[in-house]
PDB file of N, CA and C in Angstrom:
ATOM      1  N   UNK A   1     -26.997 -14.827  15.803  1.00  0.00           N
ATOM      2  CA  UNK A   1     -26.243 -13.594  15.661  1.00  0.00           C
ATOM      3  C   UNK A   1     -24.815 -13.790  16.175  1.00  0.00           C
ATOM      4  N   UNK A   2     -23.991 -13.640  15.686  1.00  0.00           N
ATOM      5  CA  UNK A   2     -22.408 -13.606  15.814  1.00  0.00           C
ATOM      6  C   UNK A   2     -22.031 -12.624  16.809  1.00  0.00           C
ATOM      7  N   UNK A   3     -21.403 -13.255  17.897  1.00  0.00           N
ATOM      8  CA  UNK A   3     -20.904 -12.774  19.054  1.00  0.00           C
ATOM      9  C   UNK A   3     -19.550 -11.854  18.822  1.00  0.00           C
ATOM     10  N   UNK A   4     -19.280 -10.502  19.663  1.00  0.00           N
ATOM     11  CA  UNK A   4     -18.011 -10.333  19.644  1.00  0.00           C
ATOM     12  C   UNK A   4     -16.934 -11.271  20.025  1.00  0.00           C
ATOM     13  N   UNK A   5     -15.108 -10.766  20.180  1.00  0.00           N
ATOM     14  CA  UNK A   5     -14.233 -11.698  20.814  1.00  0.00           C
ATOM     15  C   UNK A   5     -14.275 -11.554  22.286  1.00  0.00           C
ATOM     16  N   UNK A   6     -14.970 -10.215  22.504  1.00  0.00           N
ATOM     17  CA  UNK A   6     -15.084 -10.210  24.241  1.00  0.00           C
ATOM     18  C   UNK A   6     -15.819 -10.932  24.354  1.00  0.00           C
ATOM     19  N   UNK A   7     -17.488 -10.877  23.918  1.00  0.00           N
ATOM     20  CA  UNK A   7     -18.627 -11.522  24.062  1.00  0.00           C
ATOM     21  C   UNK A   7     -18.471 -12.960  24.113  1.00  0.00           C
ATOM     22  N   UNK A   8     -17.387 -13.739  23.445  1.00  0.00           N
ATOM     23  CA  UNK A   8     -16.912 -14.870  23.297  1.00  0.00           C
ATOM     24  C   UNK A   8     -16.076 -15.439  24.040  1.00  0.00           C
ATOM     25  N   UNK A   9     -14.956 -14.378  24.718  1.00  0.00           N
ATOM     26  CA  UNK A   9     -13.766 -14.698  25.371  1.00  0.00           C
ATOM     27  C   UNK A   9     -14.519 -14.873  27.057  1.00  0.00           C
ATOM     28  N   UNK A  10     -15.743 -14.112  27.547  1.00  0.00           N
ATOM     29  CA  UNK A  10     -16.482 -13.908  28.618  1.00  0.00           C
ATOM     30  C   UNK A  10     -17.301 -14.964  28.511  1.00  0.00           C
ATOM     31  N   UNK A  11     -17.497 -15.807  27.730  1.00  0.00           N
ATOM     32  CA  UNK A  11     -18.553 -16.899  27.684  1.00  0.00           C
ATOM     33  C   UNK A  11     -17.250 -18.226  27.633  1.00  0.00           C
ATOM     34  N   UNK A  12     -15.981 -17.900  27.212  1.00  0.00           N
ATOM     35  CA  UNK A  12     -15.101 -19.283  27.771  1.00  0.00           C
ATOM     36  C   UNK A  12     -14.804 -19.199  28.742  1.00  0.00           C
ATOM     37  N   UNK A  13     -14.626 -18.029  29.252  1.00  0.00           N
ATOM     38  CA  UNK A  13     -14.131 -18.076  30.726  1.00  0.00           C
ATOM     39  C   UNK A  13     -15.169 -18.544  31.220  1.00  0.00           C
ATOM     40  N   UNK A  14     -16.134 -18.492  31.326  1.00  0.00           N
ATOM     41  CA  UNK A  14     -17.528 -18.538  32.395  1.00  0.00           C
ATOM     42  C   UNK A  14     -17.411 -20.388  32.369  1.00  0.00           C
ATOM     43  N   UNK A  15     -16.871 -20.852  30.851  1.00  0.00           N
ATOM     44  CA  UNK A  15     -17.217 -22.315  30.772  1.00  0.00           C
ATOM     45  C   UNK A  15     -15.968 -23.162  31.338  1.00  0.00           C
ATOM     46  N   UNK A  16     -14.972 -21.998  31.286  1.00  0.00           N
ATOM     47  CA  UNK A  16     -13.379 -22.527  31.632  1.00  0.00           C
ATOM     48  C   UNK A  16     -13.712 -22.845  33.675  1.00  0.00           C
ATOM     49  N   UNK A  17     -14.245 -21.906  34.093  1.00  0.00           N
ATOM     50  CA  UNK A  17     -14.706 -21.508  35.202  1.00  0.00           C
ATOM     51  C   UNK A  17     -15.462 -22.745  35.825  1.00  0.00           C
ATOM     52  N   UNK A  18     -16.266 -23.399  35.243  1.00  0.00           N
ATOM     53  CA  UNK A  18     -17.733 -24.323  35.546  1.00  0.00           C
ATOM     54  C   UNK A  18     -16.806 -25.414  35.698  1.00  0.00           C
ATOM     55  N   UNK A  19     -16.113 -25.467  34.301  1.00  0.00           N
ATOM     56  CA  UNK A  19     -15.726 -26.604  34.036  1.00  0.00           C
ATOM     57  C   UNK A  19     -14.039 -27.349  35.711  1.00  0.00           C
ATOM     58  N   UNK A  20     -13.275 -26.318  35.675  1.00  0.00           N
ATOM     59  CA  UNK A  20     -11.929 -26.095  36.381  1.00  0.00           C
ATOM     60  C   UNK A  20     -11.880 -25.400  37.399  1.00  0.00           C
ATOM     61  N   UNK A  21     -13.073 -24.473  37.557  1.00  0.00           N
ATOM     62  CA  UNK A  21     -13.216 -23.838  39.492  1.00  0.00           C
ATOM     63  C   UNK A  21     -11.576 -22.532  38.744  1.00  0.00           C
ATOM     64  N   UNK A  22     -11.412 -22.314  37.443  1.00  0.00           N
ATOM     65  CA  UNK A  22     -10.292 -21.349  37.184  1.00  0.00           C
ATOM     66  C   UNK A  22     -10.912 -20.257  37.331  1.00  0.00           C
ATOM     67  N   UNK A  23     -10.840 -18.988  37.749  1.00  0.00           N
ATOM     68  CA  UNK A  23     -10.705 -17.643  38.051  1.00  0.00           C
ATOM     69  C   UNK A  23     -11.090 -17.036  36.710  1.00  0.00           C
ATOM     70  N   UNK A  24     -12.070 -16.613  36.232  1.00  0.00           N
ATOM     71  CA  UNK A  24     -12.478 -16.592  34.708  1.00  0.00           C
ATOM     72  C   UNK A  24     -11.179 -15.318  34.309  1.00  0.00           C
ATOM     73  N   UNK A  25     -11.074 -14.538  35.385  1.00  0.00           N
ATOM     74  CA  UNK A  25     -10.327 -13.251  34.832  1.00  0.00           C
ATOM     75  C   UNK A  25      -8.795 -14.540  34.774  1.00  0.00           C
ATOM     76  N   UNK A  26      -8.360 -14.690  34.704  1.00  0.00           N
ATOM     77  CA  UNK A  26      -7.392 -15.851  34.390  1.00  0.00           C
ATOM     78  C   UNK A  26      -7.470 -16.364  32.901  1.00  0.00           C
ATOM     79  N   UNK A  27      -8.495 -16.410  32.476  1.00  0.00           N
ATOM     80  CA  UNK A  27      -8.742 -16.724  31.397  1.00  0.00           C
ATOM     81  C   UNK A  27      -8.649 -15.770  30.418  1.00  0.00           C
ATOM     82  N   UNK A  28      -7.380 -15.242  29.639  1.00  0.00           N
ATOM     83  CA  UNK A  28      -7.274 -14.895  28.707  1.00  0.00           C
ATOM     84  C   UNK A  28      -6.443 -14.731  27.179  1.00  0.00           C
ATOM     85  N   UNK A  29      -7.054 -14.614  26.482  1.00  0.00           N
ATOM     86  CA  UNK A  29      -6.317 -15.070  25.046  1.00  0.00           C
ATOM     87  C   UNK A  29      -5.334 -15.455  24.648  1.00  0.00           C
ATOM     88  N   UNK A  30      -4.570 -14.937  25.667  1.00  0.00           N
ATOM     89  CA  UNK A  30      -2.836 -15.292  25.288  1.00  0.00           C
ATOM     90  C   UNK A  30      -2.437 -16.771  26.188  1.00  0.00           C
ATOM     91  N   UNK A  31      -3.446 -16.920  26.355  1.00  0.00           N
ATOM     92  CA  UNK A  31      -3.004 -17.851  27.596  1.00  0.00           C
ATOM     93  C   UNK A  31      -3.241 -19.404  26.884  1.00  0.00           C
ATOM     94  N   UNK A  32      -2.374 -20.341  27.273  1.00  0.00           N
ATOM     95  CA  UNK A  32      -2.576 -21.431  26.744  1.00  0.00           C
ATOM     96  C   UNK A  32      -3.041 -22.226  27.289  1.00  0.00           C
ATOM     97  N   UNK A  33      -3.987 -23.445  27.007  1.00  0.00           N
ATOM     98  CA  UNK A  33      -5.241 -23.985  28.061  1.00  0.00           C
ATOM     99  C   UNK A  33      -4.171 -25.380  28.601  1.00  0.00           C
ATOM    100  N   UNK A  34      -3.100 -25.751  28.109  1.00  0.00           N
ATOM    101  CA  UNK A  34      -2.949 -26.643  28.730  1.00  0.00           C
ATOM    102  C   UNK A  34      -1.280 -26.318  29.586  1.00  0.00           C
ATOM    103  N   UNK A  35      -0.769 -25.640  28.971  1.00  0.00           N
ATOM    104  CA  UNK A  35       0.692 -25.124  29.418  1.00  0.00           C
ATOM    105  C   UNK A  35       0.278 -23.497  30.766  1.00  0.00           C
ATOM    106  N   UNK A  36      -0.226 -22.743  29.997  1.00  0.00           N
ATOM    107  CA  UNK A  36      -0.885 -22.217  31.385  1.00  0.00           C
ATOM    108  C   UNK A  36      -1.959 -22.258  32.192  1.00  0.00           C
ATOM    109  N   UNK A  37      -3.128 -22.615  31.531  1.00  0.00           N
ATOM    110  CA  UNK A  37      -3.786 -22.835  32.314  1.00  0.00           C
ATOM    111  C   UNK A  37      -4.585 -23.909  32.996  1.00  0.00           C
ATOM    112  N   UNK A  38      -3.480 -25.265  32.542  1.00  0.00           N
ATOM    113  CA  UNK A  38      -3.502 -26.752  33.378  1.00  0.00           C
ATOM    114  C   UNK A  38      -4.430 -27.166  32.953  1.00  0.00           C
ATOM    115  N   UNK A  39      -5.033 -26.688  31.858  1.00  0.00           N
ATOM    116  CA  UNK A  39      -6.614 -28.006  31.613  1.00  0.00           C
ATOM    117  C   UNK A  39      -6.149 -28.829  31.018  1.00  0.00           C
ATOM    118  N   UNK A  40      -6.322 -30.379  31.524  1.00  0.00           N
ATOM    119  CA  UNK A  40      -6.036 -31.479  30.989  1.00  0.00           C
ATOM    120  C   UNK A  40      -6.977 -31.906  29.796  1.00  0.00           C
ATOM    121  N   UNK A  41      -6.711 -32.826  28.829  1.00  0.00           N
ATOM    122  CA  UNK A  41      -7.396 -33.756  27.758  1.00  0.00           C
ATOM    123  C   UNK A  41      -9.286 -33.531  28.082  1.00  0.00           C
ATOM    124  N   UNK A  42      -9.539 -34.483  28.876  1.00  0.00           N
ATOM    125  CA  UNK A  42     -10.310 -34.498  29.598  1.00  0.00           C
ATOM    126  C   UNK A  42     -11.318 -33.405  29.533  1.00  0.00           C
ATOM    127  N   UNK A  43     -11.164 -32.448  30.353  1.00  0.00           N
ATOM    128  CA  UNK A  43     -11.364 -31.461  30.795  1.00  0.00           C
ATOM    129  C   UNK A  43     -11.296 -30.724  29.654  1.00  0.00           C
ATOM    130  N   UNK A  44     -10.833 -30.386  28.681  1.00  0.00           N
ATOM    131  CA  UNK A  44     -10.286 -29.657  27.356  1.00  0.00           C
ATOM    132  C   UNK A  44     -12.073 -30.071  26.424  1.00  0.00           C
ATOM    133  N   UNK A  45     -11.965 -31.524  26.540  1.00  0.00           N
ATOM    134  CA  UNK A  45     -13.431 -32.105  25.784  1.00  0.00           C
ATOM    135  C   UNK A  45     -14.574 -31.560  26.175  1.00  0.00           C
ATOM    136  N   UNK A  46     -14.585 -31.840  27.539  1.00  0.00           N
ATOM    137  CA  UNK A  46     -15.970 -30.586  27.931  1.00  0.00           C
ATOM    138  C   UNK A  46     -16.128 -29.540  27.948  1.00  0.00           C
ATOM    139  N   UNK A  47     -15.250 -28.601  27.965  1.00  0.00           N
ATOM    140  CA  UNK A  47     -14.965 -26.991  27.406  1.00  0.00           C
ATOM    141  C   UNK A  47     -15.414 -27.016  26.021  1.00  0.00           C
ATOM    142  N   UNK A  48     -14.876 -27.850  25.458  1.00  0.00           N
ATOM    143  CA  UNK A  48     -15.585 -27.804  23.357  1.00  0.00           C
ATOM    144  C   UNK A  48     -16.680 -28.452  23.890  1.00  0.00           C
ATOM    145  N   UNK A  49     -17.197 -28.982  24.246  1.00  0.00           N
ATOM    146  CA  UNK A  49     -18.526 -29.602  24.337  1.00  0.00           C
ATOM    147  C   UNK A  49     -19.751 -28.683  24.727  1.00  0.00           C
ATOM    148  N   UNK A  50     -18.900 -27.775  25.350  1.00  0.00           N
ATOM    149  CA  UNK A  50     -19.945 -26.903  26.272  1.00  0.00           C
ATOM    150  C   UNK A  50     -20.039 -25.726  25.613  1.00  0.00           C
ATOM    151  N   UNK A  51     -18.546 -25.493  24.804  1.00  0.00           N
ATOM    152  CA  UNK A  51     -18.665 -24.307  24.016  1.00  0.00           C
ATOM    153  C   UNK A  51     -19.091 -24.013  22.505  1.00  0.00           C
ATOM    154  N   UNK A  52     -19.499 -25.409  22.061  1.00  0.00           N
ATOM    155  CA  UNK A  52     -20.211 -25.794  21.236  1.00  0.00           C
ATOM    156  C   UNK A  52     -21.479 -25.547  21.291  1.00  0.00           C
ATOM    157  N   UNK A  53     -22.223 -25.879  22.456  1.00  0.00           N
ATOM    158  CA  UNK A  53     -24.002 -25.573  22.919  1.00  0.00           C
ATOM    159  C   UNK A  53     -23.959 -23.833  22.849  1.00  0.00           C
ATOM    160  N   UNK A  54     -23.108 -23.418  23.853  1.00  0.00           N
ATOM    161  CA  UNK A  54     -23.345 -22.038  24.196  1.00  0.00           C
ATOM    162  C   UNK A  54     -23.099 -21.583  23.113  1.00  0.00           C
ATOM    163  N   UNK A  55     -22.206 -21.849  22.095  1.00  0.00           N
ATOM    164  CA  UNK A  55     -21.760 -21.037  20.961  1.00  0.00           C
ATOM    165  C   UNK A  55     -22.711 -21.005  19.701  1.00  0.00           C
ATOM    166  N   UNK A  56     -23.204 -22.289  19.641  1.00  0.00           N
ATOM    167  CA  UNK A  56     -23.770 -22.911  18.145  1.00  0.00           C
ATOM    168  C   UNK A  56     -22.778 -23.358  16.980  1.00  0.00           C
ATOM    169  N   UNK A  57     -21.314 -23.344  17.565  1.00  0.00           N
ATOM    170  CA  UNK A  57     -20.211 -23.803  16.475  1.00  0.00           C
ATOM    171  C   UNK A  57     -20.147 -26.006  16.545  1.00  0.00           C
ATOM    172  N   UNK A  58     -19.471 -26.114  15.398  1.00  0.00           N
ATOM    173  CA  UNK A  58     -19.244 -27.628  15.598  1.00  0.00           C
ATOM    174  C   UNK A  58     -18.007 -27.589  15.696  1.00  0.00           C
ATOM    175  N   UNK A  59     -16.969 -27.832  16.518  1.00  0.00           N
ATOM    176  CA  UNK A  59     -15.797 -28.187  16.654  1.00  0.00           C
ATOM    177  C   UNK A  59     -15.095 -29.442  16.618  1.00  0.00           C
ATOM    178  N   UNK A  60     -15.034 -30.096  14.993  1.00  0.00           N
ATOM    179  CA  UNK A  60     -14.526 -31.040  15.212  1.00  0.00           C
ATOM    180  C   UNK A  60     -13.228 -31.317  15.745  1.00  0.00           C
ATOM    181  N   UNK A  61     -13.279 -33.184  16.125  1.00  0.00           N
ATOM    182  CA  UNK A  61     -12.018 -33.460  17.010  1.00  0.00           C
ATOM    183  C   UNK A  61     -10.799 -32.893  16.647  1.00  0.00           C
ATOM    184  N   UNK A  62     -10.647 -32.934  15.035  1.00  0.00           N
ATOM    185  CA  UNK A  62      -9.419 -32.856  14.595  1.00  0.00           C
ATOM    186  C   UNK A  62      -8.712 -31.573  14.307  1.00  0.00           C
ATOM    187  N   UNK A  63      -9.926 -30.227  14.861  1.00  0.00           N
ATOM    188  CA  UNK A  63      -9.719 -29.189  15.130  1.00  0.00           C
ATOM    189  C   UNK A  63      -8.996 -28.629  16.405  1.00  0.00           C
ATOM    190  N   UNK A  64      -9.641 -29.592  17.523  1.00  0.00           N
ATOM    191  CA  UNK A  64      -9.204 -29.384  18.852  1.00  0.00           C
ATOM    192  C   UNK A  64      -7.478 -29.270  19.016  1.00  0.00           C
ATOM    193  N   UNK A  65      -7.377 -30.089  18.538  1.00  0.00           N
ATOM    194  CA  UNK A  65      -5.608 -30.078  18.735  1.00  0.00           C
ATOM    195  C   UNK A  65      -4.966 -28.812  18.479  1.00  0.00           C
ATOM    196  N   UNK A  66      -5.696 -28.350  17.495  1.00  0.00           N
ATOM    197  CA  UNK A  66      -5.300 -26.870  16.833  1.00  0.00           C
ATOM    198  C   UNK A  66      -5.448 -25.544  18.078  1.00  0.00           C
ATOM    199  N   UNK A  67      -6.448 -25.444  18.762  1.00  0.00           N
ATOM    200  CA  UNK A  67      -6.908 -24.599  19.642  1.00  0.00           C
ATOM    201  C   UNK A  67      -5.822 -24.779  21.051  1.00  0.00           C
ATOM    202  N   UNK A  68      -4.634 -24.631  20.574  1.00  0.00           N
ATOM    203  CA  UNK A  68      -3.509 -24.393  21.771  1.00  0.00           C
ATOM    204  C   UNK A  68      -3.997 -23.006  22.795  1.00  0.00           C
ATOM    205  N   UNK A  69      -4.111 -21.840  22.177  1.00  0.00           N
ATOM    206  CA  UNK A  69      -4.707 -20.371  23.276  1.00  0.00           C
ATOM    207  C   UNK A  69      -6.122 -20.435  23.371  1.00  0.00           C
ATOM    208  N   UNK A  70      -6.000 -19.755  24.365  1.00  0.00           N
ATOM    209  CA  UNK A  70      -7.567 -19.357  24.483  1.00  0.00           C
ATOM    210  C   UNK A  70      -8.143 -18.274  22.915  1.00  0.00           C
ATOM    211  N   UNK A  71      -7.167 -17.405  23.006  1.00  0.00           N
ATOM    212  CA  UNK A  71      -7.170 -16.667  21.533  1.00  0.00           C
ATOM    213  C   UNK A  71      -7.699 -17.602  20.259  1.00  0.00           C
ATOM    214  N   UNK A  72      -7.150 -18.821  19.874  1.00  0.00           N
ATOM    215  CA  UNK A  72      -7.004 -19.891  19.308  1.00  0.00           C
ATOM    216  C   UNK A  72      -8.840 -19.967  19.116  1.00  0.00           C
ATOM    217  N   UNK A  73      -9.308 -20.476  20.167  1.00  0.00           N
ATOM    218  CA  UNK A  73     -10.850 -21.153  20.301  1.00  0.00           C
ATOM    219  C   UNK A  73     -11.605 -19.433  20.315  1.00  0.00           C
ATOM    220  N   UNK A  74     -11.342 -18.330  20.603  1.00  0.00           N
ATOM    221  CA  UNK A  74     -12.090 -17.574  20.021  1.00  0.00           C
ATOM    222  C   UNK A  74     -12.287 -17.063  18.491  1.00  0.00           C
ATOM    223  N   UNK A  75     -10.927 -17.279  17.855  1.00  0.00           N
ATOM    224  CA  UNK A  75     -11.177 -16.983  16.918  1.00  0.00           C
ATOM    225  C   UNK A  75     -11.698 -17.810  15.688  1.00  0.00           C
ATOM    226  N   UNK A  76     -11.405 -19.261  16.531  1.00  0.00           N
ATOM    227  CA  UNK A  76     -12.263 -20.363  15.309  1.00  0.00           C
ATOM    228  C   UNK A  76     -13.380 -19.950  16.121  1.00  0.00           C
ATOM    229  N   UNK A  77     -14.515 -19.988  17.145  1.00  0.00           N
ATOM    230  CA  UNK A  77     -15.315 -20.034  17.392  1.00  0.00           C
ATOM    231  C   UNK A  77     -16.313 -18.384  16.461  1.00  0.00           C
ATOM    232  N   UNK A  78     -15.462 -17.685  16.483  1.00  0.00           N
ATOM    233  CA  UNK A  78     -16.373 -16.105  15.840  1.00  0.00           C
ATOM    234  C   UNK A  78     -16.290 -16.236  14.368  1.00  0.00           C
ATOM    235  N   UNK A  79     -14.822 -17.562  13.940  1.00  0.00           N
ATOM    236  CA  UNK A  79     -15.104 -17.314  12.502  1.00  0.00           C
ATOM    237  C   UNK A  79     -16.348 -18.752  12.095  1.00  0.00           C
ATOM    238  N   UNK A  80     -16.596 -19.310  13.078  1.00  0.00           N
ATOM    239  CA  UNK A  80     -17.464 -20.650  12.471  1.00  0.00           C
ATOM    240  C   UNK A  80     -18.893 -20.124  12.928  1.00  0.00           C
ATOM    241  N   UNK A  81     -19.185 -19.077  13.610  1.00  0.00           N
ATOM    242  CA  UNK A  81     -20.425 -18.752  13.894  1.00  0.00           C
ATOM    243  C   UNK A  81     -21.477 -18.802  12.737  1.00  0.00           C
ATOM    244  N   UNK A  82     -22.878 -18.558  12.773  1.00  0.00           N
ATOM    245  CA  UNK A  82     -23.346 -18.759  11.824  1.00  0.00           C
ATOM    246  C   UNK A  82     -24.371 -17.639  11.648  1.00  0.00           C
TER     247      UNK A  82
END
């Protein structure tokens, strides 16, 4: 069943959170994961990795680059749902 963008945006934070010890309320849409909110390469891979399981989306690599906001990865993530 296809998640809302809250339902979605509350499940990256939670993974942004696990993953970076970041403040989930910190985590939001407008915000950019590597210019504001310091997640490195690295760190960026296990967020799609993790938000891939929790989500049920496939995010390929060559997508990632694309997902500059947090906005960005919710809205490929609600439109690839299944």
């Amino acid at each position: 069943m296809a998640q809302s963008e809250q339902e979605i945006l509350a499940g990256l934070a939670e993974i942004v959170n696990e993953e970076t010890g970041l403040d989930p309320e910190a985590v939001q849409s407008d915000k950019a994961f590597t210019d504001d909110l310091d997640i490195d390469s690295l760190s960026m891979m296990t967020i799609v990795v993790n938000a891939e399981e929790k989500f049920g989306v496939r995010i390929p690599d060559d997508e990632v680059k694309n997902l500059r906001t947090v906005g960005d990865a919710v809205s490929y993530i609600q439109s690839n749902q299944s």
